[in-house]
C-alpha atoms as a PDB file:
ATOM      1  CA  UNK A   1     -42.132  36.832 -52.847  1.00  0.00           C
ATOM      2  CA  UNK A   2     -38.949  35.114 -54.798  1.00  0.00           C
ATOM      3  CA  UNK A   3     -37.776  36.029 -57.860  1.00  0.00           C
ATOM      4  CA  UNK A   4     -35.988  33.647 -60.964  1.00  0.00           C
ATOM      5  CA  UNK A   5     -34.638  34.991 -63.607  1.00  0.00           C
ATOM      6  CA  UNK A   6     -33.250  31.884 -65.279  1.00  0.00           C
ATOM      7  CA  UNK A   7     -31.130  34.202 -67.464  1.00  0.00           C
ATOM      8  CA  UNK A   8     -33.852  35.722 -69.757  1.00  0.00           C
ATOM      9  CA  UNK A   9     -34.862  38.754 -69.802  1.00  0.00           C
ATOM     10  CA  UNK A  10     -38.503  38.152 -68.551  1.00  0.00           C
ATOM     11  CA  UNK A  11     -37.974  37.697 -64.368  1.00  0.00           C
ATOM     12  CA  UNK A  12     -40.385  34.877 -63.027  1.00  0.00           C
ATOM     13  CA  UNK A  13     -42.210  35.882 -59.680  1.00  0.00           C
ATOM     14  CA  UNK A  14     -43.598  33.416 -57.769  1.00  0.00           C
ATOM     15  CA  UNK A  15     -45.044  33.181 -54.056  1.00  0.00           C
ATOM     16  CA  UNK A  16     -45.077  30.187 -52.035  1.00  0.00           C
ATOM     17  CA  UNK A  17     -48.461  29.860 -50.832  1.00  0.00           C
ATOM     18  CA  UNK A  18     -47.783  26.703 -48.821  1.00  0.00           C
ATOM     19  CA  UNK A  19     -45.979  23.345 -48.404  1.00  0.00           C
ATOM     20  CA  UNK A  20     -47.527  22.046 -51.747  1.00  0.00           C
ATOM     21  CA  UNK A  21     -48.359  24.877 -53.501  1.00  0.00           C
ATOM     22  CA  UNK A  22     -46.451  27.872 -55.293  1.00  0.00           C
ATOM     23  CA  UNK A  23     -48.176  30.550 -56.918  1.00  0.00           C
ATOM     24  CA  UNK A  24     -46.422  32.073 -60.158  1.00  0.00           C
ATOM     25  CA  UNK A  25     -47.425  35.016 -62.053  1.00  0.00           C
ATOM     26  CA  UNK A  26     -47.610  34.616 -65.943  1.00  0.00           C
ATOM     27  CA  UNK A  27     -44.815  37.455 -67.629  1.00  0.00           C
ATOM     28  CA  UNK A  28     -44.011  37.602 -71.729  1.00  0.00           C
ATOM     29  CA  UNK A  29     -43.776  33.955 -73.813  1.00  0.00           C
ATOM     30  CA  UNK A  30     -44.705  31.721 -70.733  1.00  0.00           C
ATOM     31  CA  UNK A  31     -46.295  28.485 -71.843  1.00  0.00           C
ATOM     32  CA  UNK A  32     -47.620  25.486 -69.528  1.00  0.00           C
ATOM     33  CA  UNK A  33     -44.778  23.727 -70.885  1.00  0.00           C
ATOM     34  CA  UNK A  34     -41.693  25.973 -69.993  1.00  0.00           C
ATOM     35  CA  UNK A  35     -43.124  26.474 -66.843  1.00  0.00           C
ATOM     36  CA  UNK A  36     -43.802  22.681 -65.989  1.00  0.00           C
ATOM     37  CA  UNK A  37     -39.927  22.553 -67.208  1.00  0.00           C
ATOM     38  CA  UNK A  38     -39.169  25.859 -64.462  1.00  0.00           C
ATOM     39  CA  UNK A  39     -40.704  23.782 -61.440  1.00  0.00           C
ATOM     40  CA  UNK A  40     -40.755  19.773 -62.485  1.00  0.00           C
ATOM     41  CA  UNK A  41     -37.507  19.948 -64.662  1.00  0.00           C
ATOM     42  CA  UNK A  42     -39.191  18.228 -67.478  1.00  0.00           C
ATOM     43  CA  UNK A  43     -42.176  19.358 -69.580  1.00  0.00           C
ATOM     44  CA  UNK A  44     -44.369  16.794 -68.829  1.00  0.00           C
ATOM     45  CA  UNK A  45     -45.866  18.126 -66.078  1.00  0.00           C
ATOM     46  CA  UNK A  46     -47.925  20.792 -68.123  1.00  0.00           C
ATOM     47  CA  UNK A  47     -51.218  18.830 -67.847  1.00  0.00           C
ATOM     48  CA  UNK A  48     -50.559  18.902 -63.558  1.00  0.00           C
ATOM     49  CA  UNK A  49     -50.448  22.459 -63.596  1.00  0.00           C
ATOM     50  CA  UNK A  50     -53.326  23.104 -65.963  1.00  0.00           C
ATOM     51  CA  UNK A  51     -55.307  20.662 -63.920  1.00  0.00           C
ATOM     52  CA  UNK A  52     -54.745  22.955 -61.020  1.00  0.00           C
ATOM     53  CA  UNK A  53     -55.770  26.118 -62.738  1.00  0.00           C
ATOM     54  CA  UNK A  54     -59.262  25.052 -64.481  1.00  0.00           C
ATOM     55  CA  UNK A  55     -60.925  27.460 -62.969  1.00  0.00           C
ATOM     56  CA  UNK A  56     -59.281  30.026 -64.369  1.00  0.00           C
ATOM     57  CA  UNK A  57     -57.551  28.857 -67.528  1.00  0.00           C
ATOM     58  CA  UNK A  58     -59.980  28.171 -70.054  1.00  0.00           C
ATOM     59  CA  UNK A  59     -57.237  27.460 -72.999  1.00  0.00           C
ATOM     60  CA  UNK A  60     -53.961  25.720 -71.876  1.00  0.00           C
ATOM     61  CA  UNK A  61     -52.326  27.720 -75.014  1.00  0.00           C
ATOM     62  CA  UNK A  62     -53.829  31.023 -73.958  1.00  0.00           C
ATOM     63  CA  UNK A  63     -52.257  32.262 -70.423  1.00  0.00           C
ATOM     64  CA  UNK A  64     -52.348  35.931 -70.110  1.00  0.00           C
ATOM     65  CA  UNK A  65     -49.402  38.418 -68.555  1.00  0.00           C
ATOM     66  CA  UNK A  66     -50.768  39.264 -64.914  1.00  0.00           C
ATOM     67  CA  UNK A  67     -52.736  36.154 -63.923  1.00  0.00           C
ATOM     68  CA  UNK A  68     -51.322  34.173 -61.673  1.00  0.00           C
ATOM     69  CA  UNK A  69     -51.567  30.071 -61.399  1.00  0.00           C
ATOM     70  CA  UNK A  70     -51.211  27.554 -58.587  1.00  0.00           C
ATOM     71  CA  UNK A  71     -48.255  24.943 -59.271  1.00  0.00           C
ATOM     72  CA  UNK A  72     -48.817  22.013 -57.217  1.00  0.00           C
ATOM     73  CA  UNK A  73     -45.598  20.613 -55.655  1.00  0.00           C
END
């Protein structure tokens, strides 16, 4: 388990699962977009990760603290 804090308060955990995958868990204020900018470094890759999580994300703009989404690499 590997830890970010990126200088705000909130610390970003994330796991990776395997070569292409990292798993991150969702803290306070996280949005597809900041975290497309955390692991792409550019927001455009918010559609990429949300792909990856349909089966659990039923909203793009509704991620809740605790769950915890696949970023594809």
């Amino acid at each position: 388990m590997l830890t970010l804090s990126g200088g705000r308060k909130n610390v970003k955990t994330f796991q990776v699962v395997n070569a292409g995958v990292i798993e991150h868990e969702i803290v306070a204020r996280d949005t597809l977009f900041k975290l497309s900018r955390l692991y792409y470094g550019n927001a455009g890759g918010w559609n990429r990760i949300y792909q990856a999580n349909q089966g659990i994300l039923a909203n793009p703009n509704a991620l809740e603290i605790g769950q915890v989404l696949r970023i594809p690499q």
